[in-house]
PDB file of N, CA and C in Angstrom:
ATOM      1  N   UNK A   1      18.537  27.400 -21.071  1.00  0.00           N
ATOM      2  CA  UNK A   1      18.543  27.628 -19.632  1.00  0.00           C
ATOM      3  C   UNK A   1      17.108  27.671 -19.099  1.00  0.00           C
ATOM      4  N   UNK A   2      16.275  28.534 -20.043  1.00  0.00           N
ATOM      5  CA  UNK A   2      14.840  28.457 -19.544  1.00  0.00           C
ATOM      6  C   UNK A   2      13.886  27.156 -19.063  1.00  0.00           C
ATOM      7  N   UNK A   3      14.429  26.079 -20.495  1.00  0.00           N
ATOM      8  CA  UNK A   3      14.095  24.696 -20.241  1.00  0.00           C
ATOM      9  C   UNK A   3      14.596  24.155 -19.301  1.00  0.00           C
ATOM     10  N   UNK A   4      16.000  24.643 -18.767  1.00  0.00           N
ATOM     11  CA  UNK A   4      16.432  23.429 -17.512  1.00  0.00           C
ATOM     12  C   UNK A   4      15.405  23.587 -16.152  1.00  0.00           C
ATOM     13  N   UNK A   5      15.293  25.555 -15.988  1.00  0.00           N
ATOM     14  CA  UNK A   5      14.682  25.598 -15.298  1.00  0.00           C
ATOM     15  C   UNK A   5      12.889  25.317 -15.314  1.00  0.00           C
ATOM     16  N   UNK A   6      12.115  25.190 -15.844  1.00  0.00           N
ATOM     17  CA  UNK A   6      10.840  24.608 -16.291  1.00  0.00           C
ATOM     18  C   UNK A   6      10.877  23.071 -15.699  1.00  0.00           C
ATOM     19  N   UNK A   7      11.980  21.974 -16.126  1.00  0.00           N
ATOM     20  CA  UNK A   7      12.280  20.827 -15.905  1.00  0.00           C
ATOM     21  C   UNK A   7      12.697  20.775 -14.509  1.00  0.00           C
ATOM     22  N   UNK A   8      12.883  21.395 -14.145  1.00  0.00           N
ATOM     23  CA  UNK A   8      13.712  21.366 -12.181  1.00  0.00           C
ATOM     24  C   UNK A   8      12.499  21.632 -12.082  1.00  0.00           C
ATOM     25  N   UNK A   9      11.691  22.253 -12.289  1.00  0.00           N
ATOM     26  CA  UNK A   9      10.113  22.943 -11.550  1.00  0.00           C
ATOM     27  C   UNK A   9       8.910  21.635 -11.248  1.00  0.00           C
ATOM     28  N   UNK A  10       8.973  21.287 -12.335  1.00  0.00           N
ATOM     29  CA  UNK A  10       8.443  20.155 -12.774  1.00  0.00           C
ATOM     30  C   UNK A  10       8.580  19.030 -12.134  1.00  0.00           C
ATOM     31  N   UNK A  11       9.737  18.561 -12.290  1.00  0.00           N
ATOM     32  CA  UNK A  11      10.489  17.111 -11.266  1.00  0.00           C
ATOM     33  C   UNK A  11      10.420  17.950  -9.747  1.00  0.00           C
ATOM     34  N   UNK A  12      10.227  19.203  -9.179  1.00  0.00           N
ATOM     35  CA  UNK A  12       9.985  19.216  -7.626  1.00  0.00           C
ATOM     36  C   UNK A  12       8.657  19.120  -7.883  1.00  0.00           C
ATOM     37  N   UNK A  13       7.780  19.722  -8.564  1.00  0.00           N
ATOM     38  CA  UNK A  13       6.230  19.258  -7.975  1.00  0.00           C
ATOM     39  C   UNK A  13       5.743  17.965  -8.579  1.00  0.00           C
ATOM     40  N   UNK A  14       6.766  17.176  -9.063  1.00  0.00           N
ATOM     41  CA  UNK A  14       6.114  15.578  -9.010  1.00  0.00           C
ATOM     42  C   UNK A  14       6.737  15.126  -7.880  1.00  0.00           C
ATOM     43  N   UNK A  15       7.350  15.209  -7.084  1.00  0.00           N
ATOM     44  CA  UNK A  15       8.135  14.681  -6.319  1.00  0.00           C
ATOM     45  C   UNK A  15       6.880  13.736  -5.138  1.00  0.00           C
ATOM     46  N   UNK A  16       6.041  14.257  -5.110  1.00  0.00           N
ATOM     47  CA  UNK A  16       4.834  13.774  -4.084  1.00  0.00           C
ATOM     48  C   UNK A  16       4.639  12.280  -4.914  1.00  0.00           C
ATOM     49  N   UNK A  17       5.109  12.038  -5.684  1.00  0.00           N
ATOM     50  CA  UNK A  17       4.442  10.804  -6.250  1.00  0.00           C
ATOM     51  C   UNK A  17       5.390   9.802  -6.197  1.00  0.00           C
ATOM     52  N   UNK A  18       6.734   9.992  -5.177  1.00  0.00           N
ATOM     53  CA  UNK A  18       7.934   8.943  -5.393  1.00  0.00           C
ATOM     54  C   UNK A  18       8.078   9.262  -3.734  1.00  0.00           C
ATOM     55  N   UNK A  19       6.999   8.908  -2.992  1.00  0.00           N
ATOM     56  CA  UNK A  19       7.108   8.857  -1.298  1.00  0.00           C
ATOM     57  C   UNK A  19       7.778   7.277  -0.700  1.00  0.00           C
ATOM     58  N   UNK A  20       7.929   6.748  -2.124  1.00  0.00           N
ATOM     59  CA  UNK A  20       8.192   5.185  -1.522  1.00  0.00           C
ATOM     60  C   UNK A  20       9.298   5.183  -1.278  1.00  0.00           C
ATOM     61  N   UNK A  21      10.333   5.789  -1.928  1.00  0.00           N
ATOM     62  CA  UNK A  21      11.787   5.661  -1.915  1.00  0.00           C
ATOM     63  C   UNK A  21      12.260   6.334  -0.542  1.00  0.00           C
ATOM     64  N   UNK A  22      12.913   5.875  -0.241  1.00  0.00           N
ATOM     65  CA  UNK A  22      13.794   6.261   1.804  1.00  0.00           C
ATOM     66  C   UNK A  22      14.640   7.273   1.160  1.00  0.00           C
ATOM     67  N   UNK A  23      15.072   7.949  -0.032  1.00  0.00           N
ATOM     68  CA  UNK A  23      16.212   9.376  -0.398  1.00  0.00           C
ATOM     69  C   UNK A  23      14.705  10.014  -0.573  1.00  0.00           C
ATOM     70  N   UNK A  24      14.775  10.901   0.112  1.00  0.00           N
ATOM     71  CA  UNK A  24      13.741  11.811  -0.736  1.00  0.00           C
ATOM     72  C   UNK A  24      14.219  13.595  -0.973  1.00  0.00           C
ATOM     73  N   UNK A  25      13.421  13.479  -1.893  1.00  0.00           N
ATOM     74  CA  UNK A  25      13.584  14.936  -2.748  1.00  0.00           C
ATOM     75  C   UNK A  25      13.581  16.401  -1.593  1.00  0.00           C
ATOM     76  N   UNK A  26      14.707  17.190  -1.305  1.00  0.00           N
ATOM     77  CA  UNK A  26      14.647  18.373  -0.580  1.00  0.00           C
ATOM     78  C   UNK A  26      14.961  19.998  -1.235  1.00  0.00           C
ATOM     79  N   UNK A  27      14.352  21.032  -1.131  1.00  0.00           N
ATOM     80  CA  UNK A  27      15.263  21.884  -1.751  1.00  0.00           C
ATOM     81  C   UNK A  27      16.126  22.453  -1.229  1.00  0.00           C
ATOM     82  N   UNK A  28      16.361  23.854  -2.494  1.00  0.00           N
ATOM     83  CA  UNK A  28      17.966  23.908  -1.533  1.00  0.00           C
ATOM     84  C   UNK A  28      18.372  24.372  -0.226  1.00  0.00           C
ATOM     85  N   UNK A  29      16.875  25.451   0.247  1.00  0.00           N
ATOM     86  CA  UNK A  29      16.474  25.902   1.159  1.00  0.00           C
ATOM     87  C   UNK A  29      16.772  24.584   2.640  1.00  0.00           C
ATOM     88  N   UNK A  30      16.394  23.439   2.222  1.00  0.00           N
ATOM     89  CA  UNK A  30      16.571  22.406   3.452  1.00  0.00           C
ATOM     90  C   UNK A  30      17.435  21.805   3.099  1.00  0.00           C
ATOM     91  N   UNK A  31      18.563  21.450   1.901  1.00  0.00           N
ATOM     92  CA  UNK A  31      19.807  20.964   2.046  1.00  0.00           C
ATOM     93  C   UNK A  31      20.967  21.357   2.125  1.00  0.00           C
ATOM     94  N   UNK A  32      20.609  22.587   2.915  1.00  0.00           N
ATOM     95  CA  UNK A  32      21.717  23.842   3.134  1.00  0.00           C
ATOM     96  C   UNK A  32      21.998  23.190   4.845  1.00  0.00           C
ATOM     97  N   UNK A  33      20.877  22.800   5.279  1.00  0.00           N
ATOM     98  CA  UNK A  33      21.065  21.970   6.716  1.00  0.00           C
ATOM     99  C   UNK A  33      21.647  20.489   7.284  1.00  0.00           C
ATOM    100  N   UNK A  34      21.730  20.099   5.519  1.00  0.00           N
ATOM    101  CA  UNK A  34      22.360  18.756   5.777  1.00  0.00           C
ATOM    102  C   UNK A  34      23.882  18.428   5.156  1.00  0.00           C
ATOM    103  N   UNK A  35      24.482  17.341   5.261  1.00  0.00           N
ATOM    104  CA  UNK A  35      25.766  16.963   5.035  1.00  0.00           C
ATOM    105  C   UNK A  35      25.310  16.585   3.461  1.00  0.00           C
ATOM    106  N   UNK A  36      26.433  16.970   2.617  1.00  0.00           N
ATOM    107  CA  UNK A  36      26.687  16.980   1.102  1.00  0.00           C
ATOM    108  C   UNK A  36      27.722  15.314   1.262  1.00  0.00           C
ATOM    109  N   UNK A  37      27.166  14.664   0.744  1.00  0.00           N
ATOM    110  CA  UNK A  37      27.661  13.056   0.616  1.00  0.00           C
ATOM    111  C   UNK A  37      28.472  12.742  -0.836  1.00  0.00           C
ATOM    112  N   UNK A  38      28.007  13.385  -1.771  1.00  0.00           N
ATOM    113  CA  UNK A  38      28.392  13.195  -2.929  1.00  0.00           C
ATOM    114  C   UNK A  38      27.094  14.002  -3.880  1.00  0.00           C
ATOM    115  N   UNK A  39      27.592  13.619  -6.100  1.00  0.00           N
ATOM    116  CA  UNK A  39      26.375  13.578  -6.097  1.00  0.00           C
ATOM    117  C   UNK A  39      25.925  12.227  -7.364  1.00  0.00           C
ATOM    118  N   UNK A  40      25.303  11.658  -8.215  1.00  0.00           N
ATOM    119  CA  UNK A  40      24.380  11.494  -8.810  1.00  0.00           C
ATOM    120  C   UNK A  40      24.071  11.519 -10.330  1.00  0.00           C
ATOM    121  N   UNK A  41      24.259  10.734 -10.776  1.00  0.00           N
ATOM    122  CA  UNK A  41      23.587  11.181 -12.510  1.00  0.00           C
ATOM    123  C   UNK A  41      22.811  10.102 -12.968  1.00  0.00           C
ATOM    124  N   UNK A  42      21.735  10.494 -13.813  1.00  0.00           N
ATOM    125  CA  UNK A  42      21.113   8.957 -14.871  1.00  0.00           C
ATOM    126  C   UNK A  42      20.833   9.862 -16.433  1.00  0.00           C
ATOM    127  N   UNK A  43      20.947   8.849 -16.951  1.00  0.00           N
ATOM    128  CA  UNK A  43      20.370   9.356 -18.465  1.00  0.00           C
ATOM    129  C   UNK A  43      19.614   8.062 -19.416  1.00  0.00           C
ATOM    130  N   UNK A  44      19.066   8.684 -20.070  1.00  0.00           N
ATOM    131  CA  UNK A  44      18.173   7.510 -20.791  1.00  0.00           C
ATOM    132  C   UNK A  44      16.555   7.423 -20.310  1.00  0.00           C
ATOM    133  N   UNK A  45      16.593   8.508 -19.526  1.00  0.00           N
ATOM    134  CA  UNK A  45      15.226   8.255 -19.317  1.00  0.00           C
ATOM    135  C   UNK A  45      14.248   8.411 -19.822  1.00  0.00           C
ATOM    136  N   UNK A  46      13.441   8.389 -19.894  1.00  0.00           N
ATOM    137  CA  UNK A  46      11.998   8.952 -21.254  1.00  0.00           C
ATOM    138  C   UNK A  46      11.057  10.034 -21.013  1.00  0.00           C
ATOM    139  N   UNK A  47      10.908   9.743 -19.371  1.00  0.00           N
ATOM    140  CA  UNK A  47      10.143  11.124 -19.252  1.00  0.00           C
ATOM    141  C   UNK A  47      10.892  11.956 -17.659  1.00  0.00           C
ATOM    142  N   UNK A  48      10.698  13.023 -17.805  1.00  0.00           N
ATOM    143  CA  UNK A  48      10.719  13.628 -16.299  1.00  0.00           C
ATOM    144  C   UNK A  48      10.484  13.153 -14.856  1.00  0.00           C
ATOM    145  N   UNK A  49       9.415  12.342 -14.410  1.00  0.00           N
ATOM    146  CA  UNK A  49       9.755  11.301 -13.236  1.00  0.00           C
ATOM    147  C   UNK A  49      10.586  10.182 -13.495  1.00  0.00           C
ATOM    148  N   UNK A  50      10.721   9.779 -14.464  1.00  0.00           N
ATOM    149  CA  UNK A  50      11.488   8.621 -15.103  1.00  0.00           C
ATOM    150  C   UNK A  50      12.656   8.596 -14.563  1.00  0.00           C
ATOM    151  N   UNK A  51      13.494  10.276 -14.791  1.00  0.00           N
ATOM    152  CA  UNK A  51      14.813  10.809 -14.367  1.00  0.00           C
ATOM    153  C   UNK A  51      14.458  10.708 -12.955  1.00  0.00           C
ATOM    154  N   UNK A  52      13.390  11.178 -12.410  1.00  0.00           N
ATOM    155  CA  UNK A  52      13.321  11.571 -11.148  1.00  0.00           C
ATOM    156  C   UNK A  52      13.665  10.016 -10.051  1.00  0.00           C
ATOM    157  N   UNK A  53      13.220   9.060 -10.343  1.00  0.00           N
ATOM    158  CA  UNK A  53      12.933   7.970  -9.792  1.00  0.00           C
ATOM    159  C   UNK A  53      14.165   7.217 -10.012  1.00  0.00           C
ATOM    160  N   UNK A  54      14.884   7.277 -11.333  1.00  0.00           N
ATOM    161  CA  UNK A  54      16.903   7.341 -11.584  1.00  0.00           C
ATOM    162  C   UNK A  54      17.354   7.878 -10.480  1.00  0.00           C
ATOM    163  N   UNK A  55      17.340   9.116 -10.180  1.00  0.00           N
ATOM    164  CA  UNK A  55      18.113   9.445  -9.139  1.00  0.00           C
ATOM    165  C   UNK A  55      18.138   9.400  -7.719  1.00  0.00           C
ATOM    166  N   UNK A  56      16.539   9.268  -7.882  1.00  0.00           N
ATOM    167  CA  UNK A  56      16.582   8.664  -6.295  1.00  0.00           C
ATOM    168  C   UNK A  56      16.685   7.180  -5.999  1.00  0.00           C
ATOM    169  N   UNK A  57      16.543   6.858  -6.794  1.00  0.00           N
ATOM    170  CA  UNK A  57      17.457   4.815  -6.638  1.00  0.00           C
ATOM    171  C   UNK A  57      18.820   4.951  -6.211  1.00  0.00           C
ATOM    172  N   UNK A  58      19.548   5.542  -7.327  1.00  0.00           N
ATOM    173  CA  UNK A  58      20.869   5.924  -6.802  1.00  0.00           C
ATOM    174  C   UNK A  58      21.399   6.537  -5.914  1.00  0.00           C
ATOM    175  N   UNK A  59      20.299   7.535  -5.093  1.00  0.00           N
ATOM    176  CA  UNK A  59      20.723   8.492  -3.847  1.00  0.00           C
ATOM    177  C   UNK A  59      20.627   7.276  -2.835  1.00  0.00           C
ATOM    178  N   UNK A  60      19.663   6.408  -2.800  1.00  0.00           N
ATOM    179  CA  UNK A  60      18.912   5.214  -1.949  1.00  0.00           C
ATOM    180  C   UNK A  60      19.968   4.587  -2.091  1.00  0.00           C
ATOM    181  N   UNK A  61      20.657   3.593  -3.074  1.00  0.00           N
ATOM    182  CA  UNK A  61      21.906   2.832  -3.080  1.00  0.00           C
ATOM    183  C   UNK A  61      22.936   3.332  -2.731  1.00  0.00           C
ATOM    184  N   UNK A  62      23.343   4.658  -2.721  1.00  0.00           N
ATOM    185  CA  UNK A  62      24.545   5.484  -1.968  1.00  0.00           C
ATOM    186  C   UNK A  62      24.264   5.732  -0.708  1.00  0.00           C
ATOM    187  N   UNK A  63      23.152   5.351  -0.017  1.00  0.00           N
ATOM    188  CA  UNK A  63      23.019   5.656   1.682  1.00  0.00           C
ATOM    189  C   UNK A  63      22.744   6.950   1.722  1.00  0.00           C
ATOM    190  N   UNK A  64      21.936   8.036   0.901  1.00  0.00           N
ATOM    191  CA  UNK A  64      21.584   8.756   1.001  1.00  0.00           C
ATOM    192  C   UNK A  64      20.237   9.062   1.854  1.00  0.00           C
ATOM    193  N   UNK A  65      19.857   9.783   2.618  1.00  0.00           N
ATOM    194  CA  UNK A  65      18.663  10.141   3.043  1.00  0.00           C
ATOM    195  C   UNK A  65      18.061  11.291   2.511  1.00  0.00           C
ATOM    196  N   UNK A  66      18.209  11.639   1.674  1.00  0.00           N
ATOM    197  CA  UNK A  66      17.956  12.988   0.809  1.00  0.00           C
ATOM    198  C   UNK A  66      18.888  13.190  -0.776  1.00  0.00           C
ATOM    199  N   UNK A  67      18.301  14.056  -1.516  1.00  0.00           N
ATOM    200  CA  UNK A  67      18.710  14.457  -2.466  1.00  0.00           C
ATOM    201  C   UNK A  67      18.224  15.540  -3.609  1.00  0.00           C
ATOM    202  N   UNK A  68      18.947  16.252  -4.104  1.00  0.00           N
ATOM    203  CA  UNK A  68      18.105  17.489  -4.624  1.00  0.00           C
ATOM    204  C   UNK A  68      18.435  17.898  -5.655  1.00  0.00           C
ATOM    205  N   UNK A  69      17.862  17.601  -7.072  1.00  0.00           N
ATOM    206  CA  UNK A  69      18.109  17.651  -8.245  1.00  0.00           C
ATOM    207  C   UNK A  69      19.038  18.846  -8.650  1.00  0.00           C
ATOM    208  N   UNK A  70      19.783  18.882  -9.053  1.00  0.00           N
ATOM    209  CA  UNK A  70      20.717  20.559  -9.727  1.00  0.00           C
ATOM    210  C   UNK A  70      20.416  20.775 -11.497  1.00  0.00           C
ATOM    211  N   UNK A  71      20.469  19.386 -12.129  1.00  0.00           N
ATOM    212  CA  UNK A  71      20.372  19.639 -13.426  1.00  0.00           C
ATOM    213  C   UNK A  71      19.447  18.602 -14.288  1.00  0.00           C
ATOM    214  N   UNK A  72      18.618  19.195 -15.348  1.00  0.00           N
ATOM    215  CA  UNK A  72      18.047  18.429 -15.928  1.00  0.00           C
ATOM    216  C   UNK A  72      17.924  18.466 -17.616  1.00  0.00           C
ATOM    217  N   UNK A  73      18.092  17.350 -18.137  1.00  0.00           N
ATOM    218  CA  UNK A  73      18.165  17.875 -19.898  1.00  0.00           C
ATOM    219  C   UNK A  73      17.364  16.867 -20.651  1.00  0.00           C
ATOM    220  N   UNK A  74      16.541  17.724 -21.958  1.00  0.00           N
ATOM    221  CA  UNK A  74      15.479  16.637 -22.541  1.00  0.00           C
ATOM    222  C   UNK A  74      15.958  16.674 -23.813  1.00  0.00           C
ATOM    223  N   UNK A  75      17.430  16.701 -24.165  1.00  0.00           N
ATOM    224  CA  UNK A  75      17.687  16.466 -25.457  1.00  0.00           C
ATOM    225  C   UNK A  75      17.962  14.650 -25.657  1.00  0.00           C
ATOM    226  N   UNK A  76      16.907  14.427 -26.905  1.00  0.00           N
ATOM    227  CA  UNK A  76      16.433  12.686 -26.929  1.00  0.00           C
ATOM    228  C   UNK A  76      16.081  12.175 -26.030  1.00  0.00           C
ATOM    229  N   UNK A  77      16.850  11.891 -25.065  1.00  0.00           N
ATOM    230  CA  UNK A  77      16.216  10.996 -23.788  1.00  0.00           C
ATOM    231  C   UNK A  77      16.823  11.886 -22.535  1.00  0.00           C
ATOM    232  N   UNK A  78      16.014  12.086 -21.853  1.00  0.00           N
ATOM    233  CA  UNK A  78      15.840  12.541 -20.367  1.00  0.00           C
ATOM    234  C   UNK A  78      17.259  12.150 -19.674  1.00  0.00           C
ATOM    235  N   UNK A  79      18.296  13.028 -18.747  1.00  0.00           N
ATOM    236  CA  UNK A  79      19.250  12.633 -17.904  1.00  0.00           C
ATOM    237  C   UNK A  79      19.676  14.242 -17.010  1.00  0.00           C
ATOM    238  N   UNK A  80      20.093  14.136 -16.241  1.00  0.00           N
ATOM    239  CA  UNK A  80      20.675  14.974 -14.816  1.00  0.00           C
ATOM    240  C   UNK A  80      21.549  14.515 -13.929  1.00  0.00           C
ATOM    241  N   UNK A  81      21.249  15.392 -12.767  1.00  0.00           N
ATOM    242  CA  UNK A  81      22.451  15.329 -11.745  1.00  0.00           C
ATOM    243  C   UNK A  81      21.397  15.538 -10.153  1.00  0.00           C
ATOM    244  N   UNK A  82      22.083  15.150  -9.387  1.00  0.00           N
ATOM    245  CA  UNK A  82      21.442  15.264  -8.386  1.00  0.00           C
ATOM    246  C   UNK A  82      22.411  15.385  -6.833  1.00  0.00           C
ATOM    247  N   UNK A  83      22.714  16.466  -5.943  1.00  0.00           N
ATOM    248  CA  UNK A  83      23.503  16.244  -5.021  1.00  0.00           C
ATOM    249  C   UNK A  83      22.819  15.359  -3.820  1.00  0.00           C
ATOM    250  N   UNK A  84      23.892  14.825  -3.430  1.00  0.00           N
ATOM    251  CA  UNK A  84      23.209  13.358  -2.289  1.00  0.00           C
ATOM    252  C   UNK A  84      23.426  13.855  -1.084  1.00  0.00           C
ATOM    253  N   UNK A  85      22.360  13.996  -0.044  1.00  0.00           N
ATOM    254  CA  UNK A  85      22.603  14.254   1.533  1.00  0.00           C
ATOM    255  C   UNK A  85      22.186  13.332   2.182  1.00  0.00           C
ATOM    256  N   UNK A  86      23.006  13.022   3.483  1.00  0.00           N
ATOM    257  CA  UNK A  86      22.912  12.113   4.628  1.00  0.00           C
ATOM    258  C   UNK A  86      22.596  13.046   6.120  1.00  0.00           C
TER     259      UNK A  86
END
């Protein structure tokens, strides 16, 4: 549990480095204000933005304008979850 949370910490303060993508990263504090669309998963990734940049492709291809990681796991290869807001 300690690691998931370390890994959520982590993927929000890289988040400044994936400004290109139109879903972008909110917490829960500001997606308490928006509409819950669905949510999100990738796995296979290799590192921590790796996942991060997985899920926001997929928030971006679901018509998402936001999205905000819930879960993250580094057993072998990198994968999570992410809820999608519009």
């Amino acid at each position: 549990m300690k690691t998931i949370k370390y890994a959520v910490a982590a993927i929000a303060l890289s988040t400044l480095s994936f400004g290109a993508f139109a879903a972008e990263a909110v917490s829960a504090a500001q997606a308490q204000n928006m509409n819950k669309i669905g949510v999100v998963s990738a796995e296979g990734a290799s590192t921590l933005d790796g996942l991060e940049a997985k899920l926001a492709a997929k928030a971006e291809a679901a018509g998402a304008s936001a999205y905000s990681i819930t879960s993250a796991n580094t057993n072998n290869k990198v994968s999570g979850t992410a809820v999608i807001y519009k």
